[in-house]
N, C-alpha and C. Protein backbone atom coordinates (compact mmCIF):
# COMPACT_ATOMS: atom_id res chain seq x y z
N UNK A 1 10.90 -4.30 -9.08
CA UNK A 1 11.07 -3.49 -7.89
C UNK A 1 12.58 -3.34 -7.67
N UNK A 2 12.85 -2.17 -7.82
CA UNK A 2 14.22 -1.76 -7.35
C UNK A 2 15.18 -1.95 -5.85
N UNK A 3 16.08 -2.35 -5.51
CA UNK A 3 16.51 -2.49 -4.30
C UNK A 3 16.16 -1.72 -3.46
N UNK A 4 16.31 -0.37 -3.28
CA UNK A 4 15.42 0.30 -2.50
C UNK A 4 14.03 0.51 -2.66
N UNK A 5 13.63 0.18 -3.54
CA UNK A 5 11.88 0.00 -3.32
C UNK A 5 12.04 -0.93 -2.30
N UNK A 6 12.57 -2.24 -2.85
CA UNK A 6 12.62 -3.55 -2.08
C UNK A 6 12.82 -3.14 -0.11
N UNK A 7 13.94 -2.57 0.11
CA UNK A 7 14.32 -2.18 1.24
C UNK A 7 13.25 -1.56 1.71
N UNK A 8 12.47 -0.52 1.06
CA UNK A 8 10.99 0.53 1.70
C UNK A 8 10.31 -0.56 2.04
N UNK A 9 9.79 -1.40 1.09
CA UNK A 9 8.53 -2.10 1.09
C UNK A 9 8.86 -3.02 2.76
N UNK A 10 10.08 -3.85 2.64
CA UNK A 10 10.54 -4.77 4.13
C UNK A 10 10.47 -3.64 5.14
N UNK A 11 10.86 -2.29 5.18
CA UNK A 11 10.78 -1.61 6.54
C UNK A 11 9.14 -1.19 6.85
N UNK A 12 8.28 -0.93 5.54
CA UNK A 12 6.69 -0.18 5.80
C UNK A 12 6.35 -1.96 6.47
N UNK A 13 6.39 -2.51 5.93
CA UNK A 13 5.55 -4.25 6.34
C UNK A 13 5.83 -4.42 7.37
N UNK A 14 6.92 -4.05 8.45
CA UNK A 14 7.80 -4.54 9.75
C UNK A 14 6.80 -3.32 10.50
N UNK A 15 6.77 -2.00 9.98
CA UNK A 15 5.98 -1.25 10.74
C UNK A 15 4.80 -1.05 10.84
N UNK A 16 4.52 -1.72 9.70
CA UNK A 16 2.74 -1.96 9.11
C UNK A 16 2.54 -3.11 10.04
N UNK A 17 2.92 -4.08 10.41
CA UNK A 17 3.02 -5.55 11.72
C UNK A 17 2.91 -5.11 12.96
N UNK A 18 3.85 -4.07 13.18
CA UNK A 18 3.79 -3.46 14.86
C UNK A 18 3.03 -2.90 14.96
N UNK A 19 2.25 -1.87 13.97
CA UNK A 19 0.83 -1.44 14.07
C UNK A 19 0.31 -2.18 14.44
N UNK A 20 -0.62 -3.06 13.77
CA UNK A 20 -1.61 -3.77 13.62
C UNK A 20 -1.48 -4.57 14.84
N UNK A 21 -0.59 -5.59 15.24
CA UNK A 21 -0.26 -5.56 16.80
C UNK A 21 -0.92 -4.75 17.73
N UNK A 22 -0.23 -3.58 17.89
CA UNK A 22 -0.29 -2.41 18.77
C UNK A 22 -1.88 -2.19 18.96
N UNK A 23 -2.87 -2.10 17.39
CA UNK A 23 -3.89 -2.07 17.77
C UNK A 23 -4.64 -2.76 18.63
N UNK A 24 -4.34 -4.12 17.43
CA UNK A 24 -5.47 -5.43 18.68
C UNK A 24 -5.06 -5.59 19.98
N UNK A 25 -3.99 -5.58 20.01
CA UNK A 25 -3.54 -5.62 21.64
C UNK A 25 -4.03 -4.51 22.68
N UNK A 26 -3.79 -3.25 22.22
CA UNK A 26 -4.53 -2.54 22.88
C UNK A 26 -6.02 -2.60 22.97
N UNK A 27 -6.51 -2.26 22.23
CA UNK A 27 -8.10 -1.60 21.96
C UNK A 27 -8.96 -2.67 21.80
N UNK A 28 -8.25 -4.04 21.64
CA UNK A 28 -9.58 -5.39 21.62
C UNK A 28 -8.60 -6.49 22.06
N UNK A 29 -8.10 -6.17 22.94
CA UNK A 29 -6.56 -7.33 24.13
C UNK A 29 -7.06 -8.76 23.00
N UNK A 30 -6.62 -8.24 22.12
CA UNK A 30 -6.25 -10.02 21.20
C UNK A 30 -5.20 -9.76 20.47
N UNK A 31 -4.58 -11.00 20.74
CA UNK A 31 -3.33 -10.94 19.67
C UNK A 31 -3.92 -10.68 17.89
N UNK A 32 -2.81 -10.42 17.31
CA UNK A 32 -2.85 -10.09 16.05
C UNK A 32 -1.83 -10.23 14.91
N UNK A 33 -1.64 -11.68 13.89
CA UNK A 33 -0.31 -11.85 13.61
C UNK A 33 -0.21 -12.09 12.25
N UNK A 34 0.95 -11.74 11.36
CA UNK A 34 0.85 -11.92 10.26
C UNK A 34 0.32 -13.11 9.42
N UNK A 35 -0.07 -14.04 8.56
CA UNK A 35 -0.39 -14.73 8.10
C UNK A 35 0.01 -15.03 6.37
N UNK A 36 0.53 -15.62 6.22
CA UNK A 36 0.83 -15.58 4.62
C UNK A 36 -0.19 -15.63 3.42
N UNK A 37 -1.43 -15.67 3.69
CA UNK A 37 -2.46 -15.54 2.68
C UNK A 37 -3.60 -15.42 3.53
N UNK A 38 -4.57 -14.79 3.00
CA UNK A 38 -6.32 -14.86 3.63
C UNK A 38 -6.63 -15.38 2.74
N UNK A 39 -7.01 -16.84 3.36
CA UNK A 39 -8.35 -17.93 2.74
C UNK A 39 -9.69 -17.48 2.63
N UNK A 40 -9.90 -16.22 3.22
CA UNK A 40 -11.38 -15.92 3.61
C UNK A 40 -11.80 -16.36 2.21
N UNK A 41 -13.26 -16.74 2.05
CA UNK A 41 -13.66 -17.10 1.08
C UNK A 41 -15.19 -15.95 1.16
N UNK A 42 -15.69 -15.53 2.28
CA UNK A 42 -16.47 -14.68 2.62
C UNK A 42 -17.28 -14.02 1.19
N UNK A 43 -18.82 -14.45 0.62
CA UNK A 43 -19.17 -13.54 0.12
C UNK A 43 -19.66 -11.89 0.20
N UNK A 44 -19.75 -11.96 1.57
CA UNK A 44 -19.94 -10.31 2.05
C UNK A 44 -18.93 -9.63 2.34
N UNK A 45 -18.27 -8.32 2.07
CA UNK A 45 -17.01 -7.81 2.42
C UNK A 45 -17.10 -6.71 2.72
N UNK A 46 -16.37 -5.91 3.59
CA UNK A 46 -16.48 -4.66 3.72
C UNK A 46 -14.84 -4.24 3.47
N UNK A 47 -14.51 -2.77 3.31
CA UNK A 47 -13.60 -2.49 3.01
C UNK A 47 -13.46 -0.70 3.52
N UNK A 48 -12.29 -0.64 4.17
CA UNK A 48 -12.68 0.78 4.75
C UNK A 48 -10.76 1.28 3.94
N UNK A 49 -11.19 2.30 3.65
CA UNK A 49 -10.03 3.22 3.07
C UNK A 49 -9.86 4.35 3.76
N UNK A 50 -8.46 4.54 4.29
CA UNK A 50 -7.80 5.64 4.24
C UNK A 50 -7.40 6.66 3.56
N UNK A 51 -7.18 7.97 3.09
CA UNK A 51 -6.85 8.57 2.05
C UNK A 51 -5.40 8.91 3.23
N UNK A 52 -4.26 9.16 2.62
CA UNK A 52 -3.09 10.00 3.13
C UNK A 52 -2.32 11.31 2.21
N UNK A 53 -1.81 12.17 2.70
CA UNK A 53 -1.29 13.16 2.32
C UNK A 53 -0.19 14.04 2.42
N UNK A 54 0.65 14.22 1.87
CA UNK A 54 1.81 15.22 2.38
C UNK A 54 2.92 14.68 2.27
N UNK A 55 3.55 14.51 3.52
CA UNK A 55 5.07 13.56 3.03
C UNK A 55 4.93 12.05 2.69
N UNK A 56 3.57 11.97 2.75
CA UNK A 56 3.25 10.89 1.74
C UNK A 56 1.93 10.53 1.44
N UNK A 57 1.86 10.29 0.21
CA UNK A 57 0.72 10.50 -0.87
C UNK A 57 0.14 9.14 -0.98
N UNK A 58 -0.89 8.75 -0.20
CA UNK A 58 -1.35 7.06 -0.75
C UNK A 58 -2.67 7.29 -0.53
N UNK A 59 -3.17 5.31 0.34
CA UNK A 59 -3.61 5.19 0.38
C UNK A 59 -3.86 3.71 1.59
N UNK A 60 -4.21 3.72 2.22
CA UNK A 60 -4.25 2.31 2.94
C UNK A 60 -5.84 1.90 3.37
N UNK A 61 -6.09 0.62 2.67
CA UNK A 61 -7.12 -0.05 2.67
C UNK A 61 -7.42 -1.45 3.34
N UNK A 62 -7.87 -1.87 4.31
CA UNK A 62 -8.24 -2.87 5.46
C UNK A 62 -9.87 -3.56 4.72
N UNK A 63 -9.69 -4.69 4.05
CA UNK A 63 -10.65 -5.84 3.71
C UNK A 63 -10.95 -6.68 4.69
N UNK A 64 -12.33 -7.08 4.89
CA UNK A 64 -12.43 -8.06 5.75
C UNK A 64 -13.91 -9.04 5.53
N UNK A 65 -13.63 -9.73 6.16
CA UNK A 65 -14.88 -10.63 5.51
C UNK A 65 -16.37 -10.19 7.02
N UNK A 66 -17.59 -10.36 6.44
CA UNK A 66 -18.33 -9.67 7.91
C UNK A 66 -17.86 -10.48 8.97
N UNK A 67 -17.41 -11.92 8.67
CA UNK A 67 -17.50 -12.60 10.41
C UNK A 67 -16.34 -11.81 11.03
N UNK A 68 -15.34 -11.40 10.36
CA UNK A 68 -13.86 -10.48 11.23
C UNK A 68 -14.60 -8.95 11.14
N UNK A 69 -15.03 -8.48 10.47
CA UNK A 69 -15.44 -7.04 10.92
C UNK A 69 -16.59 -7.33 11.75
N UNK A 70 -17.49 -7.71 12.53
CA UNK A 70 -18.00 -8.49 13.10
C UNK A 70 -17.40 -8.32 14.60
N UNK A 71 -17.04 -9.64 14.44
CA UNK A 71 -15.77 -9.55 15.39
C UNK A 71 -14.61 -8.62 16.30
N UNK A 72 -14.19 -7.83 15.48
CA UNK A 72 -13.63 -6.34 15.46
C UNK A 72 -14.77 -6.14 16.35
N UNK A 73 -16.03 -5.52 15.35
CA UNK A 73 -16.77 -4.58 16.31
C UNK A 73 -17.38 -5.03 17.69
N UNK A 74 -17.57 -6.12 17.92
CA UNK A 74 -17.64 -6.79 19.39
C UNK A 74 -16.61 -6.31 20.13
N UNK A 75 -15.34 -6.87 19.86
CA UNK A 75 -14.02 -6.60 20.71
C UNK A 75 -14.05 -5.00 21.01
N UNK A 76 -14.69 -4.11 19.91
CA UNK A 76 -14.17 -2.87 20.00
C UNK A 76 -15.23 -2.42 21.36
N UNK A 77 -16.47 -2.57 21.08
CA UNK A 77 -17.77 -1.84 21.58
C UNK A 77 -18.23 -2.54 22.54
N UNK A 78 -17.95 -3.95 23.10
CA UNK A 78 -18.42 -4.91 23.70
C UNK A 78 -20.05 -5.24 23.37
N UNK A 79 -20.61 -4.91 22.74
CA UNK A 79 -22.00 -5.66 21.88
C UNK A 79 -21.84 -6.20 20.77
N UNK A 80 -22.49 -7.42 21.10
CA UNK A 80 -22.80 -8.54 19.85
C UNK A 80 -23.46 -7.97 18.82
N UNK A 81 -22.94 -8.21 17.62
CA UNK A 81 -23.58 -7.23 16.23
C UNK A 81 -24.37 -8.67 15.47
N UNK A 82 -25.43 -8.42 15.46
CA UNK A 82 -26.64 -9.04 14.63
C UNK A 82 -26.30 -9.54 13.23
N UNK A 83 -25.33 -9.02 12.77
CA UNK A 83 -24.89 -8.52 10.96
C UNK A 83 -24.37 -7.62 10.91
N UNK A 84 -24.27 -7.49 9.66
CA UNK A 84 -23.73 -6.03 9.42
C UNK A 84 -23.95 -5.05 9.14
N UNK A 85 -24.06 -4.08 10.45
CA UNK A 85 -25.20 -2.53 10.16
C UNK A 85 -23.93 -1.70 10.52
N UNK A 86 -24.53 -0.56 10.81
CA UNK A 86 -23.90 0.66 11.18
C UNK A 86 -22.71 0.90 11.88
N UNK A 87 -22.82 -0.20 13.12
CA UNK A 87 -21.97 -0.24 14.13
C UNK A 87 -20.74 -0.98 13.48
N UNK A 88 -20.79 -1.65 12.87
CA UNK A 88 -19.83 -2.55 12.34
C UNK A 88 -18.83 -1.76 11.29
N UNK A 89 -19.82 -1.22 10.61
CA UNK A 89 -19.05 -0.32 9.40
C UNK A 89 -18.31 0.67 10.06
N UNK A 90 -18.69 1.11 11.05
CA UNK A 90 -17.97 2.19 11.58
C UNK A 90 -16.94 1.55 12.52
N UNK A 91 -17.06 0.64 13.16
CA UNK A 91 -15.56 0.09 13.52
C UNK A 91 -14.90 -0.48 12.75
N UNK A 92 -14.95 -0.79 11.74
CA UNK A 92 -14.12 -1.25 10.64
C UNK A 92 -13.27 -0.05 10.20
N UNK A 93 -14.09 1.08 9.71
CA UNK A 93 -13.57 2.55 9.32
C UNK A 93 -12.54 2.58 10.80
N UNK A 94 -13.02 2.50 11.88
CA UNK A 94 -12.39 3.03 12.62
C UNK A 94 -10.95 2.26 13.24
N UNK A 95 -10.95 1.03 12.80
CA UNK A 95 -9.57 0.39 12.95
C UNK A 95 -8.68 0.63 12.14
N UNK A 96 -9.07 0.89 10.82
CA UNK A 96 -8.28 1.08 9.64
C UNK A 96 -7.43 2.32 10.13
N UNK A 97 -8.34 3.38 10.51
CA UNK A 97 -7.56 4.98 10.94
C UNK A 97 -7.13 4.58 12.03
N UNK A 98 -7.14 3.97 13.22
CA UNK A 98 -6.19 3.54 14.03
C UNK A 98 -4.92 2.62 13.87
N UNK A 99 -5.04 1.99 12.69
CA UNK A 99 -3.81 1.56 12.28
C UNK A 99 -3.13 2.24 11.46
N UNK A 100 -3.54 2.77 10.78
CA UNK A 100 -3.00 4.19 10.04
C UNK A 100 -2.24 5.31 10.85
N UNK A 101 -3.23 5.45 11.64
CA UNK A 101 -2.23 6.59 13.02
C UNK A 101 -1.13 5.97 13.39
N UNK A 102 -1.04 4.66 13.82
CA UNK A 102 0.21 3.82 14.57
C UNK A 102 1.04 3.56 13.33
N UNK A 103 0.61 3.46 12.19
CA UNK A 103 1.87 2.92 11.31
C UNK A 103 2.58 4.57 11.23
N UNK A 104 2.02 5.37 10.59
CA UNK A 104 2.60 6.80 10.42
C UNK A 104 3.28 7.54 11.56
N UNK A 105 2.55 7.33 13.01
CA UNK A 105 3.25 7.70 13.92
C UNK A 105 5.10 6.83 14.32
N UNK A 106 4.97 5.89 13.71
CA UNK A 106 6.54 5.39 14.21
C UNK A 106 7.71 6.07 13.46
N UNK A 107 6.93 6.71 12.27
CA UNK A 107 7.93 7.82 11.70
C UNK A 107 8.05 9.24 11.70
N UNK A 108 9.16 10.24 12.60
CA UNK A 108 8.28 11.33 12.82
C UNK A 108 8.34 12.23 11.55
N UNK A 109 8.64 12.02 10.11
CA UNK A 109 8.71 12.67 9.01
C UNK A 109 6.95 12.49 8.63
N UNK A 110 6.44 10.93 9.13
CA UNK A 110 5.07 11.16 8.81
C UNK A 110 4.21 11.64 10.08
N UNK A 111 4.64 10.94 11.16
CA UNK A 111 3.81 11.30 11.63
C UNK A 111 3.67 12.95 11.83
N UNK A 112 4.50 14.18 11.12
CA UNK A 112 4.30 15.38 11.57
C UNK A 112 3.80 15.84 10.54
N UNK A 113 4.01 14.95 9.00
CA UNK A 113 4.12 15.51 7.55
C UNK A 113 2.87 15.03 7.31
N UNK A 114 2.04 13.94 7.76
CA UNK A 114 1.47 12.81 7.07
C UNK A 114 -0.19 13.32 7.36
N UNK A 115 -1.07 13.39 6.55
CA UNK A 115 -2.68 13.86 7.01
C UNK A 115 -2.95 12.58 6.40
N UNK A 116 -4.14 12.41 7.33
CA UNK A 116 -4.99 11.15 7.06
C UNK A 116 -6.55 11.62 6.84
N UNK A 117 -7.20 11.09 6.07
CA UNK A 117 -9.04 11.44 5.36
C UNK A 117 -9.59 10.86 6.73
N UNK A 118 -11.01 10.84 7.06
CA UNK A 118 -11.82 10.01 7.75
C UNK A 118 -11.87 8.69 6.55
N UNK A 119 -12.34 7.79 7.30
CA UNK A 119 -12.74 6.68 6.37
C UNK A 119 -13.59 6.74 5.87
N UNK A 120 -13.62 6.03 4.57
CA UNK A 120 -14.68 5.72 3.58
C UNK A 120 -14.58 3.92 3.58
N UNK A 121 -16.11 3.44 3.89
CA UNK A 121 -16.02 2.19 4.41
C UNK A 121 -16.98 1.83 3.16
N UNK A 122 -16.78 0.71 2.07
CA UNK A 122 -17.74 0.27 1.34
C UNK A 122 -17.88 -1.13 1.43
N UNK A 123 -19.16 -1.88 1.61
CA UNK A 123 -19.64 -3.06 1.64
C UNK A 123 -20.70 -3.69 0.17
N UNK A 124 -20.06 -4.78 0.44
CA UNK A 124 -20.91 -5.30 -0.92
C UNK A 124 -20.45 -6.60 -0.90
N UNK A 125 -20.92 -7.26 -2.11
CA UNK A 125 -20.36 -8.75 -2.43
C UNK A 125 -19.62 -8.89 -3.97
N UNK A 126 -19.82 -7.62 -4.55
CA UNK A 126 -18.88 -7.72 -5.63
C UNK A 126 -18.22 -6.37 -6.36
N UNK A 127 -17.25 -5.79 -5.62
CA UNK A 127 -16.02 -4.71 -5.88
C UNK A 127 -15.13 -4.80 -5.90
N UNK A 128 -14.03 -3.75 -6.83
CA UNK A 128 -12.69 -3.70 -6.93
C UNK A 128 -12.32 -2.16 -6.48
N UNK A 129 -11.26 -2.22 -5.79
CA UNK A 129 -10.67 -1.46 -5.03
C UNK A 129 -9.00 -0.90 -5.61
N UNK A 130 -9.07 -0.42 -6.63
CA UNK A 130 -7.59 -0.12 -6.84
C UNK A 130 -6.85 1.43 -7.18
N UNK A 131 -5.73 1.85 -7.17
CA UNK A 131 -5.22 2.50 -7.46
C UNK A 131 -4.07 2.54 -8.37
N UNK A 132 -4.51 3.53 -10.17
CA UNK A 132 -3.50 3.25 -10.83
C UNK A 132 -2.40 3.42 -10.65
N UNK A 133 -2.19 4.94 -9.81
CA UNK A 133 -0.87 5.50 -9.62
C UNK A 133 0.09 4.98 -8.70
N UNK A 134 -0.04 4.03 -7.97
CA UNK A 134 0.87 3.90 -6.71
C UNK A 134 1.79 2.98 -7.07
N UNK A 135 3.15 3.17 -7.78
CA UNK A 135 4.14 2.52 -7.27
C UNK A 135 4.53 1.74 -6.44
N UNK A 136 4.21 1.79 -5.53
CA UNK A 136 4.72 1.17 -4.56
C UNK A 136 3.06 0.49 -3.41
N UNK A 137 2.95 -0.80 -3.82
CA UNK A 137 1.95 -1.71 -2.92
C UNK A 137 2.00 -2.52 -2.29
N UNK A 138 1.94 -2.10 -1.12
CA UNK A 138 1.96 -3.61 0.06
C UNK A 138 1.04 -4.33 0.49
N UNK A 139 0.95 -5.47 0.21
CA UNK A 139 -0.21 -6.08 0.67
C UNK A 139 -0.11 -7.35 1.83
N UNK A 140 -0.76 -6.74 3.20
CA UNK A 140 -0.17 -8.04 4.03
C UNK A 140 -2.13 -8.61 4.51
N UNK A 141 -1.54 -10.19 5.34
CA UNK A 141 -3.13 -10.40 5.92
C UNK A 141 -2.65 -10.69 7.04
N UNK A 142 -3.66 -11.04 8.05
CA UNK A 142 -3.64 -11.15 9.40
C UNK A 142 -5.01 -11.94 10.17
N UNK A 143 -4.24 -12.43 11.05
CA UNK A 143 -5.10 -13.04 11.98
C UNK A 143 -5.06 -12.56 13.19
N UNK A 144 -6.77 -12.87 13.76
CA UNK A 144 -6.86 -12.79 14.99
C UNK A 144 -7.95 -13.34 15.32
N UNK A 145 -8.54 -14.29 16.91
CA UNK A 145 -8.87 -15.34 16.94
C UNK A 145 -8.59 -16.01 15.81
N UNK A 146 -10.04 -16.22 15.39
CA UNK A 146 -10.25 -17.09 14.01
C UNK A 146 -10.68 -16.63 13.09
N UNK A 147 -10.14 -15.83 12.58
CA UNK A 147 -10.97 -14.20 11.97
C UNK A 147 -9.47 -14.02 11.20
N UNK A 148 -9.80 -13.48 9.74
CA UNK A 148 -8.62 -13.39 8.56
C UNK A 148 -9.03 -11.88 8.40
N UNK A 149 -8.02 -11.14 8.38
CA UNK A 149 -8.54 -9.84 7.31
C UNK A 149 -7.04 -9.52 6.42
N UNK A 150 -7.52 -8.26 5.79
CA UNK A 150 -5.98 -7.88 4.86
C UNK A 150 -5.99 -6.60 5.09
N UNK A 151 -4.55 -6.11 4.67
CA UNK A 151 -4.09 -4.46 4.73
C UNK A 151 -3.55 -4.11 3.34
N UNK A 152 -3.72 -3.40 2.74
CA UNK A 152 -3.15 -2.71 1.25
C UNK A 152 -2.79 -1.29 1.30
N UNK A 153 -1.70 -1.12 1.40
CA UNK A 153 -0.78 -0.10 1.17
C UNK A 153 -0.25 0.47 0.16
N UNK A 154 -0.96 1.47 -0.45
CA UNK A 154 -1.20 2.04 -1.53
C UNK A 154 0.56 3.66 -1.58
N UNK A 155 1.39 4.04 -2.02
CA UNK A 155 2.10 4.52 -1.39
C UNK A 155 2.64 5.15 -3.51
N UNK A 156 1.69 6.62 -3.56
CA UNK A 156 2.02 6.88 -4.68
C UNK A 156 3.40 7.99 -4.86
N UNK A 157 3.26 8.78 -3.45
CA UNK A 157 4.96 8.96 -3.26
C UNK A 157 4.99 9.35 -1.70
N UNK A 158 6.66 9.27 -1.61
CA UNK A 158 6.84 9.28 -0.34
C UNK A 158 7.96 10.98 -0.76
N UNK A 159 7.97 11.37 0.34
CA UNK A 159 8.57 12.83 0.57
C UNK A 159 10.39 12.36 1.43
């Protein structure tokens, strides 16, 4: 990684943090803080993807194990989720594009340049999730209560 890769990657992670913040704090009043690895060991996973476009070309993807997407969807909807059905998948999809909006909005080259897909949310107990083309990948995790998830920042060019 080149020094300015290096320099991109420390400024997207600092703004990729204040997102993710910004969300839980708002929209489910729980803190939300970086973590240096997810232990989740979770055999069930869900995974909701972003597609992005324009002044920048990626991808950003939010993993989580069901007890944190779970979780999420309580905080989000205020009903207790049974497992993992409908409601869950779709607040999972739907945090991912809310952290997506807040990371892109702190820049106004993306946030005016930048289109985001609806989510595509896939669950299972055994997938891989990657992208050949992207140069440039960030991968952070996070806590909140007691609940681990991760963010992957897929970033095949920037404008």
């Amino acid at each position: 990684m080149t020094a300015a890769t290096a320099t991109q990657a420390g400024r997207m992670a600092a703004q990729l943090d204040g997102a993710v913040r910004e969300v839980f704090s708002t929209m489910m009043s729980v803190a939300c803080e970086p973590v240096d690895d997810n232990p989740s060991q979770e055999r069930e996973t869900l995974s909701a993807v972003i597609g992005m476009a324009g002044a920048l070309s990626g991808s950003m993807v939010l993993h989580s194990g069901s007890c944190a997407a779970m979780s999420m969807a309580e905080r989000l909807t205020g009903l207790a989720p049974d497992g993992v059905d409908a409601m869950v998948r779709d607040a999972v999809g739907e945090v991912c594009n809310m952290i997506a909006g807040a990371w892109k909005g702190v820049d106004p080259v993306l946030a005016s340049g930048c289109l985001l897909s609806t989510p595509t949310v896939v669950a299972g107990s055994s997938y891989e999730l990657f992208s050949q083309r992207a140069p440039l990948r960030l991968e952070r995790s996070y806590r909140f209560a007691d609940c681990v998830f991760s963010l992957t920042l897929f970033c095949e060019s920037c404008s």
